[in-house]
N, C-alpha and C. Protein backbone atom coordinates (compact mmCIF):
# COMPACT_ATOMS: atom_id res chain seq x y z
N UNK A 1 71.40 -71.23 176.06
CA UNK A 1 72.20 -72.42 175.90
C UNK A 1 73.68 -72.04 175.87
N UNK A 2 74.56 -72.79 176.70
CA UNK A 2 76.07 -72.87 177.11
C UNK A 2 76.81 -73.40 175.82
N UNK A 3 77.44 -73.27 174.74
CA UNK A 3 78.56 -73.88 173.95
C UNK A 3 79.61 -74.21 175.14
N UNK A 4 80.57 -75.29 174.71
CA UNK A 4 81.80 -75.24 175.07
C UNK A 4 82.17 -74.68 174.62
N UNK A 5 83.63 -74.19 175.05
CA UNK A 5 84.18 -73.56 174.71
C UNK A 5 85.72 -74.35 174.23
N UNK A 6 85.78 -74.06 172.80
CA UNK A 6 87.22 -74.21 171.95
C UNK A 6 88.32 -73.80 171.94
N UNK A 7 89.36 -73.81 172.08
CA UNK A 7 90.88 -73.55 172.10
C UNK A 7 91.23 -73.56 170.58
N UNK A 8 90.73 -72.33 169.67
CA UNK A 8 90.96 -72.83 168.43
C UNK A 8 92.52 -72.74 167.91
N UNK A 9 93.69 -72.06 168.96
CA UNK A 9 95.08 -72.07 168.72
C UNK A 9 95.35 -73.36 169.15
N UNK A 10 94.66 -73.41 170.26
CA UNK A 10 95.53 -75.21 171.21
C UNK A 10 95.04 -75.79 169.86
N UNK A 11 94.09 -76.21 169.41
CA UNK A 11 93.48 -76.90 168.43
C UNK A 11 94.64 -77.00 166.78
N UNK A 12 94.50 -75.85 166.57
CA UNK A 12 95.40 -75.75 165.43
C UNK A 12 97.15 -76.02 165.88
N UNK A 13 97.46 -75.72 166.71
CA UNK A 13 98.77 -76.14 167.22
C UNK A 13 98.67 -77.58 167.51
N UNK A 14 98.31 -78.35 167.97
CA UNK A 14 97.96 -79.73 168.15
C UNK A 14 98.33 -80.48 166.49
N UNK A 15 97.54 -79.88 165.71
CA UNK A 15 97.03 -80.57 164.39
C UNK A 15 98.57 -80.40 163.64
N UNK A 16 99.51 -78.96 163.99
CA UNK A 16 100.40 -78.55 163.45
C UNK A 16 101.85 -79.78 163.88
N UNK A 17 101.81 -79.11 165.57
CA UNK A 17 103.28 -79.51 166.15
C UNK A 17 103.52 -81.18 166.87
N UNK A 18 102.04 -81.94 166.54
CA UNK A 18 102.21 -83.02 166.90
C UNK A 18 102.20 -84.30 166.03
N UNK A 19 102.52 -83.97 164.65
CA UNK A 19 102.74 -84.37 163.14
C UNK A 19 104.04 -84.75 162.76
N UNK A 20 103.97 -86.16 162.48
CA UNK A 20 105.66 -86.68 162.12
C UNK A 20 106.02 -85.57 161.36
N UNK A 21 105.34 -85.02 160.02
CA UNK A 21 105.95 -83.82 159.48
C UNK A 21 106.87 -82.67 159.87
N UNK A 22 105.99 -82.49 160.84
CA UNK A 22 106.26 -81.16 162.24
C UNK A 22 107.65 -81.68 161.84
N UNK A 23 107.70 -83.23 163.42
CA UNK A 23 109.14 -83.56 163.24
C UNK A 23 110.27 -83.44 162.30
N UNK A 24 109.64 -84.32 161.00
CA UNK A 24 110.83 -84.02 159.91
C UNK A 24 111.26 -82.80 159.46
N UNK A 25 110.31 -82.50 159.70
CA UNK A 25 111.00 -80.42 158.78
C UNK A 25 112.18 -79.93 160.33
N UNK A 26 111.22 -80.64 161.82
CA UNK A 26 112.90 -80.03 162.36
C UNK A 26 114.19 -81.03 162.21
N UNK A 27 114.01 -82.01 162.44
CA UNK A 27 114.82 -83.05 162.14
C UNK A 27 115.82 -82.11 161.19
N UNK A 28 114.97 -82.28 159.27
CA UNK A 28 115.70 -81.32 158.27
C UNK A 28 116.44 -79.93 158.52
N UNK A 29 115.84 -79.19 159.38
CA UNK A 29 116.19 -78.00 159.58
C UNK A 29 117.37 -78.52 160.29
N UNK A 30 117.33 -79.00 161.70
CA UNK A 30 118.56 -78.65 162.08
C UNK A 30 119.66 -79.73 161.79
N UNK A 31 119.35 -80.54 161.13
CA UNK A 31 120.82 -81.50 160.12
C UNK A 31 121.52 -80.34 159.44
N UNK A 32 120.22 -79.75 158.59
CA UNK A 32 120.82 -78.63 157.35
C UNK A 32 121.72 -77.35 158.43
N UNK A 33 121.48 -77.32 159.32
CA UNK A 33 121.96 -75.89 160.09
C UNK A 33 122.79 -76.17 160.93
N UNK A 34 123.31 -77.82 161.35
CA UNK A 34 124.90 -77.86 162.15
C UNK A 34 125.59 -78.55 161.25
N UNK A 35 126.24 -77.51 160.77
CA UNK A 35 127.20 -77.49 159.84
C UNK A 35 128.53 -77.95 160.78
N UNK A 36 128.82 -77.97 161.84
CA UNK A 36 129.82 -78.93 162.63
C UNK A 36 129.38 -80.02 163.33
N UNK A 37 128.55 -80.98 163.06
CA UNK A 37 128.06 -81.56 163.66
C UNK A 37 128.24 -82.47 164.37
N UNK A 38 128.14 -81.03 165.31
CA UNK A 38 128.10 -81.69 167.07
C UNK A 38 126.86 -82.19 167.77
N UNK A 39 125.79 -82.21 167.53
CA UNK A 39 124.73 -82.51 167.73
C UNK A 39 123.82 -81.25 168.24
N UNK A 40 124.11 -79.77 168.13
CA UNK A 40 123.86 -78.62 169.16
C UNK A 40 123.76 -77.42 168.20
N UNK A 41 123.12 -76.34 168.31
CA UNK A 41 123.31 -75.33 168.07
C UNK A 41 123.31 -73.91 168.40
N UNK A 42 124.15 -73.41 168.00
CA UNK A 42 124.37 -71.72 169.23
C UNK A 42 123.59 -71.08 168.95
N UNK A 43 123.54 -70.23 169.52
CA UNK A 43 122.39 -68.87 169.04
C UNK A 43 122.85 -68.49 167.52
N UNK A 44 124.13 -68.15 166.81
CA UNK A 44 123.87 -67.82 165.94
C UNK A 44 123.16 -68.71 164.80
N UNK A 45 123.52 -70.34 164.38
CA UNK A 45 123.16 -71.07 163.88
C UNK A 45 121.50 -71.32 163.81
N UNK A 46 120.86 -70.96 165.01
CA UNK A 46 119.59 -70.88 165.61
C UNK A 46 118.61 -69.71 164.84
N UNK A 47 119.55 -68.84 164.36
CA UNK A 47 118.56 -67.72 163.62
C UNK A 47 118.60 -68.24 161.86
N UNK A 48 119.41 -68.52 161.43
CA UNK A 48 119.78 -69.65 160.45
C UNK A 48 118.61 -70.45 160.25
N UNK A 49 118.22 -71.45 161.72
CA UNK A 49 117.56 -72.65 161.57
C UNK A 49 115.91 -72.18 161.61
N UNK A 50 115.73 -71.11 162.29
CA UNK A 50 114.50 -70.16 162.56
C UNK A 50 114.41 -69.95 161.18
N UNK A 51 114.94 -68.87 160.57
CA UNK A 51 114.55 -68.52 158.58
C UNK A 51 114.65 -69.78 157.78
N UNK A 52 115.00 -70.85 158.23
CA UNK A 52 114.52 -71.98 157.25
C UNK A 52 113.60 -72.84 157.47
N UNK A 53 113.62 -72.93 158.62
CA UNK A 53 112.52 -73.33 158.77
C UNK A 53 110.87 -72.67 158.49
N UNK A 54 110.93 -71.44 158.78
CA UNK A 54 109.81 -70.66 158.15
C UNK A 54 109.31 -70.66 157.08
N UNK A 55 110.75 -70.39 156.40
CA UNK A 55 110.99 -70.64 155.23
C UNK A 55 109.73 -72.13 154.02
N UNK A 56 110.36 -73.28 154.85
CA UNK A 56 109.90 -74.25 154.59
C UNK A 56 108.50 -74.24 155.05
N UNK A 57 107.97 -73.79 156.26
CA UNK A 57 106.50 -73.70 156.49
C UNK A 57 105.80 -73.04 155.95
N UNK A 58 106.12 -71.60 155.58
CA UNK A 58 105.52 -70.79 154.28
C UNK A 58 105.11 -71.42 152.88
N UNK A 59 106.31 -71.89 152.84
CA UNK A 59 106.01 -73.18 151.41
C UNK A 59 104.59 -73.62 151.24
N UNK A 60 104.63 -73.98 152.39
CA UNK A 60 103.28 -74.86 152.69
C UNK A 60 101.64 -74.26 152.71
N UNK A 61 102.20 -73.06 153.26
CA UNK A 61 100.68 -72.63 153.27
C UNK A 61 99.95 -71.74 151.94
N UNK A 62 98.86 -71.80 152.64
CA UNK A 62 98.12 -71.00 151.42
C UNK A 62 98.38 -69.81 150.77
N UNK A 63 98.25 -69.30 149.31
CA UNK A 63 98.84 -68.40 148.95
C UNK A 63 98.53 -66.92 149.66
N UNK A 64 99.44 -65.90 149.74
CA UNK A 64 98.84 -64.78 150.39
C UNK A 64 98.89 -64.88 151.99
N UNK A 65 99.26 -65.98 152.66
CA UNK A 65 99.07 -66.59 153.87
C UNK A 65 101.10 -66.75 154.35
N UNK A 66 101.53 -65.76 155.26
CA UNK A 66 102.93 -65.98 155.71
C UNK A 66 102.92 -66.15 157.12
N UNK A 67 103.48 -66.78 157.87
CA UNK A 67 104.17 -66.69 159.21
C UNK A 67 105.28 -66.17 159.66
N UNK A 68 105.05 -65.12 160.33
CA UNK A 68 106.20 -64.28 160.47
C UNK A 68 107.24 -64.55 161.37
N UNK A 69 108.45 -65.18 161.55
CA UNK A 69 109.40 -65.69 162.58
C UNK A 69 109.26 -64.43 163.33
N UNK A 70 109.94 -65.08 164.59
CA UNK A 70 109.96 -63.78 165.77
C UNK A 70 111.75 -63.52 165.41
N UNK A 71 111.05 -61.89 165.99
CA UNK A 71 112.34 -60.75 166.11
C UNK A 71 113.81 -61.46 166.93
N UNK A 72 115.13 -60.95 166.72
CA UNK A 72 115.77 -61.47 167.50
C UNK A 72 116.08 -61.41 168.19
N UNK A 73 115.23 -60.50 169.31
CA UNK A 73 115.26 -60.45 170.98
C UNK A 73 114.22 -61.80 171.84
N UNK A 74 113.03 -61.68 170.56
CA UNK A 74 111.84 -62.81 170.63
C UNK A 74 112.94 -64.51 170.82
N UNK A 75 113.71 -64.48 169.68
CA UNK A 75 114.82 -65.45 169.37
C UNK A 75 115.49 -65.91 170.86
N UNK A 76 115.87 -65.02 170.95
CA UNK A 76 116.88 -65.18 172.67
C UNK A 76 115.80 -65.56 173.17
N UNK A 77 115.37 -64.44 173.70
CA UNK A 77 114.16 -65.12 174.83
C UNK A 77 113.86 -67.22 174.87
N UNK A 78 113.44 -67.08 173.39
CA UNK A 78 113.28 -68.53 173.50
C UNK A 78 114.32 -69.38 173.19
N UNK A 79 115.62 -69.07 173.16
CA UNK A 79 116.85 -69.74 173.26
C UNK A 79 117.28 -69.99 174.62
N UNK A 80 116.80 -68.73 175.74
CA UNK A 80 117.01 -69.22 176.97
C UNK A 80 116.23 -69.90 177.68
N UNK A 81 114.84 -69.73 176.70
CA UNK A 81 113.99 -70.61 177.96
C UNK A 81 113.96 -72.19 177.39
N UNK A 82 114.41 -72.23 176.28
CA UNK A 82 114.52 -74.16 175.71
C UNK A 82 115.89 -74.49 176.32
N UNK A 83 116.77 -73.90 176.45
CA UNK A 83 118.33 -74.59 176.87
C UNK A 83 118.02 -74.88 178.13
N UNK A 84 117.63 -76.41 178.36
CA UNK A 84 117.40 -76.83 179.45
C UNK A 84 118.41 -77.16 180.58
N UNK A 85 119.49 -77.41 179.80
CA UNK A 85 120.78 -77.69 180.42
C UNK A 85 121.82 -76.60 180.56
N UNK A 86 121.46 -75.50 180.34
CA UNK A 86 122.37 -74.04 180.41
C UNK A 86 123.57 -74.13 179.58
N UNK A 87 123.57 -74.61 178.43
CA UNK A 87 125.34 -74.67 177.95
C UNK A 87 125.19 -73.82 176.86
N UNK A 88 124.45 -73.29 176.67
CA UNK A 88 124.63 -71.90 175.67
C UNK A 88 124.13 -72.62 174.42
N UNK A 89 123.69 -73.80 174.24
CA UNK A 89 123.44 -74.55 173.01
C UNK A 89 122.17 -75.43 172.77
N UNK A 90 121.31 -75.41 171.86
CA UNK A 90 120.47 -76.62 172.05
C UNK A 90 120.49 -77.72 171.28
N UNK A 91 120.26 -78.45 172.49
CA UNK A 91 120.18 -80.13 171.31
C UNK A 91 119.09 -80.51 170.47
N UNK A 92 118.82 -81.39 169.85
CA UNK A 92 117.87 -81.63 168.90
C UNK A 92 116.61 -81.45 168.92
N UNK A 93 116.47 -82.19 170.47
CA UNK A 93 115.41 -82.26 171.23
C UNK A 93 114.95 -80.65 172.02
N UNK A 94 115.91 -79.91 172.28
CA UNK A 94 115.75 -78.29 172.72
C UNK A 94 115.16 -77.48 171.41
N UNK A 95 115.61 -78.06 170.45
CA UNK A 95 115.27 -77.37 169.42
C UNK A 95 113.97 -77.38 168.83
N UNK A 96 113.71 -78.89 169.18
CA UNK A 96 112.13 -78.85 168.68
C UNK A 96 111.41 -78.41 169.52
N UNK A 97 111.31 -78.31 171.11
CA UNK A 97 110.90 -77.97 171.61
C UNK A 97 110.77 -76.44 171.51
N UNK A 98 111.65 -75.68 171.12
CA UNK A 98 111.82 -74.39 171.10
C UNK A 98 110.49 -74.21 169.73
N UNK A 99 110.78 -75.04 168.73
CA UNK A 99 109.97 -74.91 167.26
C UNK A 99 107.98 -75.13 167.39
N UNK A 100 107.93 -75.71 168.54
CA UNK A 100 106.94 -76.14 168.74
C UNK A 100 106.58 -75.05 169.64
N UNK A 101 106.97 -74.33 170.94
CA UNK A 101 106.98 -73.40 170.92
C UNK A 101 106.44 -72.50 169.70
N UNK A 102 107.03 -71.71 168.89
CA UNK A 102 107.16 -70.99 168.13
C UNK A 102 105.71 -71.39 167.22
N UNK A 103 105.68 -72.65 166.97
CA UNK A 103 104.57 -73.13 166.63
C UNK A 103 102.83 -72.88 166.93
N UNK A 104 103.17 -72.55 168.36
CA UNK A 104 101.55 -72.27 169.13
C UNK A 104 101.81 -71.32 168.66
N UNK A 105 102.55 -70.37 168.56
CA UNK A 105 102.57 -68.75 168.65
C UNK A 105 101.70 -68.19 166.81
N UNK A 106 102.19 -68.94 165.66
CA UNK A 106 102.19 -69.18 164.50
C UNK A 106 100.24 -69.48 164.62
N UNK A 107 100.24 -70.62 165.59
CA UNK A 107 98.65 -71.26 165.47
C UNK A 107 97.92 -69.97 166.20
N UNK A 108 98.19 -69.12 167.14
CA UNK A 108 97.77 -68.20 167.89
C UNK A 108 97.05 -66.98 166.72
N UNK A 109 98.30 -66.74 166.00
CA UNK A 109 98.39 -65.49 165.06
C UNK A 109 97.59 -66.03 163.78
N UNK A 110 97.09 -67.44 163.36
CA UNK A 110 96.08 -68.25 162.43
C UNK A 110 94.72 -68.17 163.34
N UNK A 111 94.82 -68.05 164.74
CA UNK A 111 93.16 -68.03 165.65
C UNK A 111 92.61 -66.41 165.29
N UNK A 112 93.74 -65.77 165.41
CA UNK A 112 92.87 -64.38 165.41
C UNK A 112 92.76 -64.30 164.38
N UNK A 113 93.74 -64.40 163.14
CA UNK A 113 92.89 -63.71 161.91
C UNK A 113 91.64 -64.64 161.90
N UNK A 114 91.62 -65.97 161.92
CA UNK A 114 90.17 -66.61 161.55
C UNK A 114 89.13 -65.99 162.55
N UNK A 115 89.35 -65.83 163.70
CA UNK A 115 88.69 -65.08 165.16
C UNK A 115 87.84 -63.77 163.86
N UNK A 116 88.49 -62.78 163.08
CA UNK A 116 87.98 -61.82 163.02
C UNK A 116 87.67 -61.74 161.46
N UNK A 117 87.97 -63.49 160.41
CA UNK A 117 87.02 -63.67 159.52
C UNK A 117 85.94 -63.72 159.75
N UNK A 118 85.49 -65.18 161.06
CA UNK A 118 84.11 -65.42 161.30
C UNK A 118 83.16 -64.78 162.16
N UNK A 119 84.02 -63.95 162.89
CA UNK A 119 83.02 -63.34 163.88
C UNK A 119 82.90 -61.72 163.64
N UNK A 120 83.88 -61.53 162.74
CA UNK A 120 84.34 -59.33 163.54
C UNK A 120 83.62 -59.42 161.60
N UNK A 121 83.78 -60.01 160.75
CA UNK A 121 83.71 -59.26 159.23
C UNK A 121 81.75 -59.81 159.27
N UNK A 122 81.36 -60.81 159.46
CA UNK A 122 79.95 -60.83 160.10
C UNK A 122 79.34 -59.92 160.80
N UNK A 123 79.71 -59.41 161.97
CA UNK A 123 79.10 -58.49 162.87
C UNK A 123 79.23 -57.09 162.17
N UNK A 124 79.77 -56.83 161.66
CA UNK A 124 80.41 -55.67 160.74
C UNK A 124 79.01 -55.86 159.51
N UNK A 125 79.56 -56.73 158.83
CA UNK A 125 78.13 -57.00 157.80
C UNK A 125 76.38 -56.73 158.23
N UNK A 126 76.43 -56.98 159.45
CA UNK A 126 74.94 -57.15 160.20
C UNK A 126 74.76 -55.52 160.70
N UNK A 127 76.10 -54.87 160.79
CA UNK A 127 75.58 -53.26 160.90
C UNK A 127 75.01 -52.69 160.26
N UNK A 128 76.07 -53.42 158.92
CA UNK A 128 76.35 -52.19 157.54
C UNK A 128 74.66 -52.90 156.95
N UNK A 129 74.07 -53.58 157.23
CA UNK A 129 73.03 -54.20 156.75
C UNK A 129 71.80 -53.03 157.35
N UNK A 130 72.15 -53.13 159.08
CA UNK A 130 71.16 -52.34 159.52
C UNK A 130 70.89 -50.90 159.10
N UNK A 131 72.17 -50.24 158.82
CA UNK A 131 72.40 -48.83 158.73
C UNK A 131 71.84 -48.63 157.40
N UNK A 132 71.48 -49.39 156.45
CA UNK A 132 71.72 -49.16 155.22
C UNK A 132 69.26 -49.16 155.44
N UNK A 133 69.31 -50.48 156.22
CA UNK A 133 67.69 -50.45 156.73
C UNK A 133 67.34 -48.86 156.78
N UNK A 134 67.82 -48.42 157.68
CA UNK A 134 67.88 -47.48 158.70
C UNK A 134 67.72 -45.95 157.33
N UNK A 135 69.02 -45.87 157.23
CA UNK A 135 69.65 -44.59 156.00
C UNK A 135 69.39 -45.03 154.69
N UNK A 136 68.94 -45.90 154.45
CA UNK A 136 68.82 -46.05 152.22
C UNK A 136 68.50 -47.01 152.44
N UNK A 137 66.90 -47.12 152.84
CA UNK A 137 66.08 -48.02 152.51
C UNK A 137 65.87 -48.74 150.86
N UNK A 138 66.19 -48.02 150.00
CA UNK A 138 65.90 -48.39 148.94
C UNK A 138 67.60 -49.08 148.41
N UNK A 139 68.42 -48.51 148.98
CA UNK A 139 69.55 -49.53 148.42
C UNK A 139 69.75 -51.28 149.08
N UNK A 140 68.74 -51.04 150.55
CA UNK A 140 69.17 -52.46 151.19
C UNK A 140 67.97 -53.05 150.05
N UNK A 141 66.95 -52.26 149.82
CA UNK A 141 65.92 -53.13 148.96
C UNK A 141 66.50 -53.98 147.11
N UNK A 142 67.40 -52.98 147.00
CA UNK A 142 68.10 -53.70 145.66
C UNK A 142 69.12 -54.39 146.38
N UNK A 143 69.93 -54.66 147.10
CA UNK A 143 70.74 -55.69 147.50
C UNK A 143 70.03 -56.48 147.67
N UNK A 144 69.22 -56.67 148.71
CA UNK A 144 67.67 -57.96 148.82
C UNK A 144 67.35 -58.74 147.30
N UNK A 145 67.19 -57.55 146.48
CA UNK A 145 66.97 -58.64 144.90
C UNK A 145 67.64 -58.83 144.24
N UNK A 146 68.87 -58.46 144.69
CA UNK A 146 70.09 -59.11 144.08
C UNK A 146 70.58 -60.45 143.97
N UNK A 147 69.93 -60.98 145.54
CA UNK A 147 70.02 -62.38 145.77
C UNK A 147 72.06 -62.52 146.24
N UNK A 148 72.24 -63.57 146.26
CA UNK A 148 73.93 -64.21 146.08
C UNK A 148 74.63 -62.60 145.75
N UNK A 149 74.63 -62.04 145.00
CA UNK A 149 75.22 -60.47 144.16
C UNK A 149 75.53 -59.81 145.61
N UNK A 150 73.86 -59.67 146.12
CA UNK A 150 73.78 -58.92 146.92
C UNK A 150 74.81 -59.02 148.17
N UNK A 151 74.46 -60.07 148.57
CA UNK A 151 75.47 -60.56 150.13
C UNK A 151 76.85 -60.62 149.63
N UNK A 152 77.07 -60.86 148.89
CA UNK A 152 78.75 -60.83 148.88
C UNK A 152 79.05 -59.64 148.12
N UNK A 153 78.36 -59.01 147.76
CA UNK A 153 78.63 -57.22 148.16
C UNK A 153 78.93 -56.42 149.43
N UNK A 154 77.52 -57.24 149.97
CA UNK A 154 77.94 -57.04 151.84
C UNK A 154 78.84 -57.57 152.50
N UNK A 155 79.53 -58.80 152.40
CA UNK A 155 80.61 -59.46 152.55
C UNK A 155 81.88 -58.37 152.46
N UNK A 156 82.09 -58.13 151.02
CA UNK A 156 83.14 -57.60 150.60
C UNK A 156 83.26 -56.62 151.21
N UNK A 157 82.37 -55.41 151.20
CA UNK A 157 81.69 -54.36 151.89
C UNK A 157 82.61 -54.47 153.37
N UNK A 158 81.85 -55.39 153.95
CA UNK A 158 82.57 -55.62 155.35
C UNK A 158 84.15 -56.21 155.76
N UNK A 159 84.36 -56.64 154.59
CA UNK A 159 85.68 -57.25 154.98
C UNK A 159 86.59 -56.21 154.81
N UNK A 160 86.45 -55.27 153.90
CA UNK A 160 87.71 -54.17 152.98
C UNK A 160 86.90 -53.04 154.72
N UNK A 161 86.08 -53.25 155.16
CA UNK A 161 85.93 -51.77 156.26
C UNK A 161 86.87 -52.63 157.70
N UNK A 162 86.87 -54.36 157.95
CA UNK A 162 87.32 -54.38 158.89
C UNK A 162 88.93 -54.68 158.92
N UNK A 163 89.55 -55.13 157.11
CA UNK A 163 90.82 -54.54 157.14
C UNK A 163 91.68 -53.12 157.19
N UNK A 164 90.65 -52.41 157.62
CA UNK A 164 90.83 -50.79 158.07
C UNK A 164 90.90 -50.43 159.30
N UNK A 165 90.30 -51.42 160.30
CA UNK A 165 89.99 -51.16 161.28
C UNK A 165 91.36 -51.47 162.16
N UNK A 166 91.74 -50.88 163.35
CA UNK A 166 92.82 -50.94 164.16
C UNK A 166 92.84 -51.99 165.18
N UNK A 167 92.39 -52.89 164.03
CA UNK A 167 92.60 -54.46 165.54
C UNK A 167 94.26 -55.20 164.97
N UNK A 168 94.55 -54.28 166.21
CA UNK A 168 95.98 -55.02 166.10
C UNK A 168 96.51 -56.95 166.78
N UNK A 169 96.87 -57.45 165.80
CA UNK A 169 97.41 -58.65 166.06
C UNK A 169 98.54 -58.70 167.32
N UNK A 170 98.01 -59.78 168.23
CA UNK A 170 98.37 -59.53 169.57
C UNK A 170 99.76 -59.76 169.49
N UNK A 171 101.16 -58.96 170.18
CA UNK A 171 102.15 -59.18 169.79
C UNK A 171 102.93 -60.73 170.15
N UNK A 172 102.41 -61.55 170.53
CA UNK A 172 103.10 -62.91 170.80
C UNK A 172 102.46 -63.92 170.05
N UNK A 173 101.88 -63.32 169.09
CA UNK A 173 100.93 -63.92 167.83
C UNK A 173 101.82 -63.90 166.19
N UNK A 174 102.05 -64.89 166.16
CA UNK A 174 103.36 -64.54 165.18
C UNK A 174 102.61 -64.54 163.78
């Protein structure tokens, strides 16, 4: 049997960057960050409006849980590709666009870690389950009557071996 298949970043970016909220926090951000207000902001003001805004989205999330703004070569990059009109500046509307941007990237870097809660710390568990069949029959037999104890021994077990493991977070995954 075929599943569809999910876009769980498109998905979470959707839920994120298409939220009057979304809007108001840029709206807020960039009132708070043109401090001459011309309606625009330069690149420097732009790294300004980037750390507060993060800022403010961190707020939000769960504890232990950060979004990391991009570097400030990452910054340019997407300063040149939102300035739709080439004047070295973006308008309100460049800006959110740029944030929303930045946004998938944020929902991207929320797909993989969940990507390798539900699927990589499971598959990991179902080894350490077999090996244990396999090599110490008698310890998988006291985890077995442990009940609840048991599995989230194996849980834990698996999660602390696959935050060891060298799966690096893809770099356009913020």
């Amino acid at each position: 049997m075929r599943f569809p298949s999910f876009d769980v970043a498109g998905f979470l970016f959707g839920k994120v960057a298409n939220t009057n909220r979304f809007d108001t926090m840029c709206d807020e951000t960039f009132a708070d960050v043109d401090h001459d207000d011309d309606g625009a902001l330069a690149v420097a003001e732009l790294r300004l409006a980037v750390m507060l805004f993060y800022d403010r989205l961190n707020a939000r999330m769960p504890l232990g849980r950060r979004a990391r703004p991009p570097s400030r070569a990452q910054l340019e990059e997407l300063f040149r590709e939102s300035d739709h009109d080439d004047d070295a500046r973006l308008s309100e509307e460049e800006f959110r666009g740029l944030m929303r941007a930045m946004c998938a990237n944020v929902s991207a870097g929320v797909a993989f870690e969940l990507a390798k809660a539900l699927l990589v710390v499971p598959a990991v568990g179902k080894l350490l389950m077999g090996a244990l069949r396999r090599c110490a029959p008698g310890a998988r037999k006291r985890l077995d009557e442990a009940g609840g104890f048991g599995s989230a021994a194996v849980s834990a077990a698996s999660a602390a071996i696959v935050s060891k493991l060298p799966l690096a977070r893809p770099k356009w995954a913020c």
